[in-house]
PDB file of N, CA and C in Angstrom:
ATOM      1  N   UNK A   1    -108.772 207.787  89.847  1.00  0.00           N
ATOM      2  CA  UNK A   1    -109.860 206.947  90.297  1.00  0.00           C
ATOM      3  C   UNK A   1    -111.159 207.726  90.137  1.00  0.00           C
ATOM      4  N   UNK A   2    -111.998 207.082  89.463  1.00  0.00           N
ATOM      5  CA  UNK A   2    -113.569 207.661  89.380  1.00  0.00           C
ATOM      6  C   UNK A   2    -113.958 208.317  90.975  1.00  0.00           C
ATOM      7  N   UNK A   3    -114.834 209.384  90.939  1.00  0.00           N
ATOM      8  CA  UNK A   3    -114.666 210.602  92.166  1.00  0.00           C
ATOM      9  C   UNK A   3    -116.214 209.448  92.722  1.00  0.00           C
ATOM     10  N   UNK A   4    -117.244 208.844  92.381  1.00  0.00           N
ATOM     11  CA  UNK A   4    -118.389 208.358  92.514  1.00  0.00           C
ATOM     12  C   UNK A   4    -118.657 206.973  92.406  1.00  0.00           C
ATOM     13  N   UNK A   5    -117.712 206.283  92.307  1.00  0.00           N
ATOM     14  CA  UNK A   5    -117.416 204.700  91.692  1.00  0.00           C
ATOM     15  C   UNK A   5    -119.101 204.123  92.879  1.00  0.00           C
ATOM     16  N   UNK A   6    -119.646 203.310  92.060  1.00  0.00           N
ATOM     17  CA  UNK A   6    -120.587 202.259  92.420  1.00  0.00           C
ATOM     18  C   UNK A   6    -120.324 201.447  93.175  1.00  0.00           C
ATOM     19  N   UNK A   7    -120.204 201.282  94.933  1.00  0.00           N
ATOM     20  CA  UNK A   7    -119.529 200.783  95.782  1.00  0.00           C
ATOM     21  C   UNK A   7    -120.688 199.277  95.817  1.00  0.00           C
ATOM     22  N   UNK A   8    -120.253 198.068  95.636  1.00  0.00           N
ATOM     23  CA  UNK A   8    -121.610 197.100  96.213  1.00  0.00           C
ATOM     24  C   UNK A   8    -120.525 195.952  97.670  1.00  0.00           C
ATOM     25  N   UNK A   9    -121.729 195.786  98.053  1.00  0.00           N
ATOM     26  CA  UNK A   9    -121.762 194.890  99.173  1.00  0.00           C
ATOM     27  C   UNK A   9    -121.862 193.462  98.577  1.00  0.00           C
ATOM     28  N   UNK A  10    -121.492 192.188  99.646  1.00  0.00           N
ATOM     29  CA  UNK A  10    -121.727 191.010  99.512  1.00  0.00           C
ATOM     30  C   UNK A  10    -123.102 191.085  99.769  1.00  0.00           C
ATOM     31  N   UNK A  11    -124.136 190.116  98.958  1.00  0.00           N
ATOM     32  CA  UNK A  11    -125.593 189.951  99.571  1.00  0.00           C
ATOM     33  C   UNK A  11    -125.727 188.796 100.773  1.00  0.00           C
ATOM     34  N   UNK A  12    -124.105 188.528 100.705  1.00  0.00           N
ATOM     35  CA  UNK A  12    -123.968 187.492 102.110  1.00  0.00           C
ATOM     36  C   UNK A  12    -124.373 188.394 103.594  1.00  0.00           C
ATOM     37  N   UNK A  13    -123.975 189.848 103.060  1.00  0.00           N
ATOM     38  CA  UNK A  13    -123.833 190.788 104.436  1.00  0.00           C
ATOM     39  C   UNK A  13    -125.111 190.859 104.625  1.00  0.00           C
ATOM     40  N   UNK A  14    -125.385 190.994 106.315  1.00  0.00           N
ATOM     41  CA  UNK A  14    -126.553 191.159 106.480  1.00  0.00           C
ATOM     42  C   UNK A  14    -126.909 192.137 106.278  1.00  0.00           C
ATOM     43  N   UNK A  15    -128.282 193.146 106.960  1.00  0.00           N
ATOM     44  CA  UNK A  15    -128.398 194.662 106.567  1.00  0.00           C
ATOM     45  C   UNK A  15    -127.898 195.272 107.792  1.00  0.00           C
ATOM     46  N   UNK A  16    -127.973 194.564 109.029  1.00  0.00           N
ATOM     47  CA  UNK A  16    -127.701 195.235 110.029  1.00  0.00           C
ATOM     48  C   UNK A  16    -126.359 195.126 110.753  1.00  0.00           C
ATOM     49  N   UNK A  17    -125.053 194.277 109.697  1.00  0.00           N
ATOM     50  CA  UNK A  17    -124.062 193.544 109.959  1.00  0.00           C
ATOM     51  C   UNK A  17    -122.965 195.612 109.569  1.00  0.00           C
ATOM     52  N   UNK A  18    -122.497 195.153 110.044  1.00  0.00           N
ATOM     53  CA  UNK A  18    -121.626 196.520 109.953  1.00  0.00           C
ATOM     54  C   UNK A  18    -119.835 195.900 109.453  1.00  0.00           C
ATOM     55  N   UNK A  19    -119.782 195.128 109.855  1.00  0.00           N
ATOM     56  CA  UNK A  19    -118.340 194.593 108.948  1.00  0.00           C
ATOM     57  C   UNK A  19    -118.265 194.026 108.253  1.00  0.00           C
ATOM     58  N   UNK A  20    -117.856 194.880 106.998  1.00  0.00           N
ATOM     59  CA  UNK A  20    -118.003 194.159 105.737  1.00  0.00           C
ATOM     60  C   UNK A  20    -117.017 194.971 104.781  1.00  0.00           C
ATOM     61  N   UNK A  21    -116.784 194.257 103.991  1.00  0.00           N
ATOM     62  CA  UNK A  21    -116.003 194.678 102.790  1.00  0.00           C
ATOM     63  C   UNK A  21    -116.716 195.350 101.292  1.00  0.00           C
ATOM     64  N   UNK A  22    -116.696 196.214 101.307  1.00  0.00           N
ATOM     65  CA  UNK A  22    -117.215 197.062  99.758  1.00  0.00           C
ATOM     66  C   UNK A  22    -116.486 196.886  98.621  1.00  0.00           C
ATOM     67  N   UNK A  23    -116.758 196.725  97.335  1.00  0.00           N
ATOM     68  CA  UNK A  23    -115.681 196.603  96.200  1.00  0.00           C
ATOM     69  C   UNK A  23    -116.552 197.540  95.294  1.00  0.00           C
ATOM     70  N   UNK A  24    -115.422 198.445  94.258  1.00  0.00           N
ATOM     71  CA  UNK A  24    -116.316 199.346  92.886  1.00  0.00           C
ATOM     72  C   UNK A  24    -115.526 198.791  91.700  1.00  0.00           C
ATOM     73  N   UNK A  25    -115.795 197.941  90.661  1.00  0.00           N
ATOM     74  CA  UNK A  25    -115.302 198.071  89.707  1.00  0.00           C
ATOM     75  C   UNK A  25    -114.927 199.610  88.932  1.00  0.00           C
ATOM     76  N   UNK A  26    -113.872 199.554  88.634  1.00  0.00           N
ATOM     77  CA  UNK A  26    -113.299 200.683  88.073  1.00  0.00           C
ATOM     78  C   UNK A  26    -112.097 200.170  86.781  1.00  0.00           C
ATOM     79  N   UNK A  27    -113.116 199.497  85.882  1.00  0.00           N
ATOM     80  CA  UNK A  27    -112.188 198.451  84.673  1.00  0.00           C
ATOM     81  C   UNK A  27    -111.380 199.460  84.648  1.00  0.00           C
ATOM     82  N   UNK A  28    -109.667 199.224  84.269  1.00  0.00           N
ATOM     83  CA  UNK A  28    -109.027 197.939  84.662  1.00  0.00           C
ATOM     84  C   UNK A  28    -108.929 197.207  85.800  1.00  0.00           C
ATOM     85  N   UNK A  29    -109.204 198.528  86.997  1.00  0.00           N
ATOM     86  CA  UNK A  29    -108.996 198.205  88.731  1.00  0.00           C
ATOM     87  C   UNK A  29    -110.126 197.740  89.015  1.00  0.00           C
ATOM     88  N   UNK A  30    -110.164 197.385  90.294  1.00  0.00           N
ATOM     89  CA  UNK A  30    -111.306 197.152  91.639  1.00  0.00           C
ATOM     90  C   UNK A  30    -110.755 197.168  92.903  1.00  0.00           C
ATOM     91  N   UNK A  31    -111.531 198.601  93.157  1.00  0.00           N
ATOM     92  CA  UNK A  31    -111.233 199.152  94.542  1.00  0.00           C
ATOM     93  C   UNK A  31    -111.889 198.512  95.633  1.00  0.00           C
ATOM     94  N   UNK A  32    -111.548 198.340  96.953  1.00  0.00           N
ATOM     95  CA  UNK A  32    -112.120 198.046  98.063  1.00  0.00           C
ATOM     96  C   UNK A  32    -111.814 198.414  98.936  1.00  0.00           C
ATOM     97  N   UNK A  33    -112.414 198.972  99.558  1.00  0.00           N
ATOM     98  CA  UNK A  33    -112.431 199.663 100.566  1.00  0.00           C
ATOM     99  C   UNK A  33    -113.934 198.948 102.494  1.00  0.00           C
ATOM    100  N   UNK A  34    -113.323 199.672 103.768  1.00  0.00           N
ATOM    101  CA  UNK A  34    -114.238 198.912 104.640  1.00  0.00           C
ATOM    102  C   UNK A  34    -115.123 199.597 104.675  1.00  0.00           C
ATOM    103  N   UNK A  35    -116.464 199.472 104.756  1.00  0.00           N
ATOM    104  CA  UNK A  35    -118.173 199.916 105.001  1.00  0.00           C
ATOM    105  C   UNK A  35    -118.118 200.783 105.839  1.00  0.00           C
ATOM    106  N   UNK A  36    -117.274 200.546 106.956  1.00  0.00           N
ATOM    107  CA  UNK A  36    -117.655 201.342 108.754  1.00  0.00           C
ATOM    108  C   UNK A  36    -116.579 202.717 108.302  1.00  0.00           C
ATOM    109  N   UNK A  37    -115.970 202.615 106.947  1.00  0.00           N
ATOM    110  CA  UNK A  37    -114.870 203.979 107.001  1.00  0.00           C
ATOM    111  C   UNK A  37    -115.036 204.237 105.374  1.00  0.00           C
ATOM    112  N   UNK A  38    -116.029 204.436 105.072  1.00  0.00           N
ATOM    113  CA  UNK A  38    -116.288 204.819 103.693  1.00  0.00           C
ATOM    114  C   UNK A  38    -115.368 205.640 102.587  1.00  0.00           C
ATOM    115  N   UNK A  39    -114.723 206.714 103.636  1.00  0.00           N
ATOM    116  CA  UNK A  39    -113.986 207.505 103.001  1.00  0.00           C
ATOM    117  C   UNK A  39    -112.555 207.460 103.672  1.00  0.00           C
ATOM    118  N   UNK A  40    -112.114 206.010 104.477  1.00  0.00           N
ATOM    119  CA  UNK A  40    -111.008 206.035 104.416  1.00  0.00           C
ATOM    120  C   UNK A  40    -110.211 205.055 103.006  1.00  0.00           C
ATOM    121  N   UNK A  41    -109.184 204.663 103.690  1.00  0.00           N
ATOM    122  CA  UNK A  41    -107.936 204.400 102.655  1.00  0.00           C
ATOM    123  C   UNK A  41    -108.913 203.029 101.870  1.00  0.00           C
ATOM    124  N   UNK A  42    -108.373 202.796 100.492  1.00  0.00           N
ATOM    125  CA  UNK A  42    -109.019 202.411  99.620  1.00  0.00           C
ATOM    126  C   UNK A  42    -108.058 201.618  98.928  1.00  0.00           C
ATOM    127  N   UNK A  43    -107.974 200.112  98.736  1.00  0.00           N
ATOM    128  CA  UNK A  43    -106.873 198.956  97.889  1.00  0.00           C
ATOM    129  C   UNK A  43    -107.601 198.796  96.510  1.00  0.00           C
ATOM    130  N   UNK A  44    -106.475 199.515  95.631  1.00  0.00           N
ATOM    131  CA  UNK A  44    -106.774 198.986  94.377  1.00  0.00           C
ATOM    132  C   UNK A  44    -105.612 197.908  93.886  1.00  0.00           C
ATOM    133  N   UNK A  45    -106.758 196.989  93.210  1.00  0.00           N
ATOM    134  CA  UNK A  45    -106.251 195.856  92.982  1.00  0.00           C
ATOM    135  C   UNK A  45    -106.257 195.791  90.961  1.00  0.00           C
ATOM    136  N   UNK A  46    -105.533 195.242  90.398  1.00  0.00           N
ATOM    137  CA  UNK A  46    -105.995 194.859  89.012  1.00  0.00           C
ATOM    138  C   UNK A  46    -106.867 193.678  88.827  1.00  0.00           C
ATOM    139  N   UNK A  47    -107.491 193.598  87.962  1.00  0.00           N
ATOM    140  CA  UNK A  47    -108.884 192.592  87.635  1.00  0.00           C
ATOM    141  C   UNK A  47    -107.599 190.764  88.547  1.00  0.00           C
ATOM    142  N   UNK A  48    -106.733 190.725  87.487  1.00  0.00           N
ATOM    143  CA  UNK A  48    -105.850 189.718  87.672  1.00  0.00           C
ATOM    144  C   UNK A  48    -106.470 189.275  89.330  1.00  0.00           C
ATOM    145  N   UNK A  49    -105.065 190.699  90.409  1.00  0.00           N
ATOM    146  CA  UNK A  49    -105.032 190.488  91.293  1.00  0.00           C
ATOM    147  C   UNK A  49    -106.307 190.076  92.478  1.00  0.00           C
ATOM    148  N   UNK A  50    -107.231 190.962  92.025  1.00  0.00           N
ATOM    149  CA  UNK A  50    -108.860 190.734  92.859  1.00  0.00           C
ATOM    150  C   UNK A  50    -109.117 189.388  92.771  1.00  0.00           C
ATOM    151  N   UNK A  51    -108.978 188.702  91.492  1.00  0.00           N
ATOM    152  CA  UNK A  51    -109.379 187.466  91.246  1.00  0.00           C
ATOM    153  C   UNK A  51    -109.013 186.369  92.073  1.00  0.00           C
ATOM    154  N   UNK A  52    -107.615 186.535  91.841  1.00  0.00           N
ATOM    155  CA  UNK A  52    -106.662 185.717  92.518  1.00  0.00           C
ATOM    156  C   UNK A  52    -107.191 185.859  94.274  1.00  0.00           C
ATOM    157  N   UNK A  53    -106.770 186.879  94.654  1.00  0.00           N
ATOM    158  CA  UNK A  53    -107.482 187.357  96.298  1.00  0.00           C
ATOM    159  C   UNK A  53    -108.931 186.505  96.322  1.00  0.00           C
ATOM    160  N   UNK A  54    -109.760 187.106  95.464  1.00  0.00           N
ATOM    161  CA  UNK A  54    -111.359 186.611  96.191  1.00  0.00           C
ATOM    162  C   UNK A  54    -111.289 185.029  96.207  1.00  0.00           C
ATOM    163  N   UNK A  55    -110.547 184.483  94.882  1.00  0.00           N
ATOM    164  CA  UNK A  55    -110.768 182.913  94.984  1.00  0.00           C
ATOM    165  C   UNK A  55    -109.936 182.746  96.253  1.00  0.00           C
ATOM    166  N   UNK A  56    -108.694 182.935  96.503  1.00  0.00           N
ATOM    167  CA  UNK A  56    -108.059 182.180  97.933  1.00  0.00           C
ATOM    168  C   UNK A  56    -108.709 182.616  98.894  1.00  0.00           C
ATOM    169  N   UNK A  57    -109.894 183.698  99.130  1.00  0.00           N
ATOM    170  CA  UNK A  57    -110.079 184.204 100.042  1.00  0.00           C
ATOM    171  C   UNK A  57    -111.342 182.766 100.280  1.00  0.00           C
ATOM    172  N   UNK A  58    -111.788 182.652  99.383  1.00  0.00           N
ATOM    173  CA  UNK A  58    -113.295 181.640  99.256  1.00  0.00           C
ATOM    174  C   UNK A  58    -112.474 180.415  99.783  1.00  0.00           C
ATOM    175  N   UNK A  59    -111.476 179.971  99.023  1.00  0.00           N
ATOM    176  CA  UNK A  59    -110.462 178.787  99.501  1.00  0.00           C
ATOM    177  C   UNK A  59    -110.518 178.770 101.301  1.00  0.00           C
ATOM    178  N   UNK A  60    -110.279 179.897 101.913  1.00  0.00           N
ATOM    179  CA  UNK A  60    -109.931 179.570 102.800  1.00  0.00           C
ATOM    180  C   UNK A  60    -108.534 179.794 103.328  1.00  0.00           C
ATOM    181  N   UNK A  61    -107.778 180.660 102.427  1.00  0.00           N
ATOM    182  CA  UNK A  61    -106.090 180.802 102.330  1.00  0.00           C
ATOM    183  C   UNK A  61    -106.058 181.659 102.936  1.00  0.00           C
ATOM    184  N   UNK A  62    -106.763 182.484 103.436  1.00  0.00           N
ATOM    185  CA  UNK A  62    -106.033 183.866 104.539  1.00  0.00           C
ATOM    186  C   UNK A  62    -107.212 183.957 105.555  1.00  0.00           C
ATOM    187  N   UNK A  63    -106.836 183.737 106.724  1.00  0.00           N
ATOM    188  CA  UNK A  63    -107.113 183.719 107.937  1.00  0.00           C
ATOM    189  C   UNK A  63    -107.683 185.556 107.983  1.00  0.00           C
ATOM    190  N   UNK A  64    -109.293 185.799 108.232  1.00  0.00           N
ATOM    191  CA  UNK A  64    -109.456 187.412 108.161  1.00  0.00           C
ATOM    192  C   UNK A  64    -110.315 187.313 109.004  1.00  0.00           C
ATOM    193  N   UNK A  65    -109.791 186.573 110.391  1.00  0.00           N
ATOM    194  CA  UNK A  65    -110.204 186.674 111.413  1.00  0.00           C
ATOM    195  C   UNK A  65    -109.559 187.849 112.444  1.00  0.00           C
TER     196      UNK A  65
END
């Protein structure tokens, strides 16, 4: 995994919102990792899988309450 990967935020997040989800493209992967633990544990996903996740996530298919 790239040692510096380009972490971005949703521009949904506010600035002063502290829970949030980070993603770095790292073609073929995309890592994500949580904001409040920068340098903890980190899900890499393949392009496929992210895709699949973010659309059901937009759907409404997993409860991330």
């Amino acid at each position: 995994m790239t040692n510096n990967p380009a972490w971005r935020k949703s521009s949904y997040s506010g600035v002063q919102e502290g829970d949030c989800v980070e993603v770095a493209d790292l073609t073929p992967l995309v890592a994500v990792r949580d904001s409040k633990d920068p340098h903890g544990p980190r899900l890499t996903l393949n392009t496929a899988a992210w895709h699949t996740l973010s659309r059901r996530i937009k759907n409404g298919d997993h409860d991330l309450t």
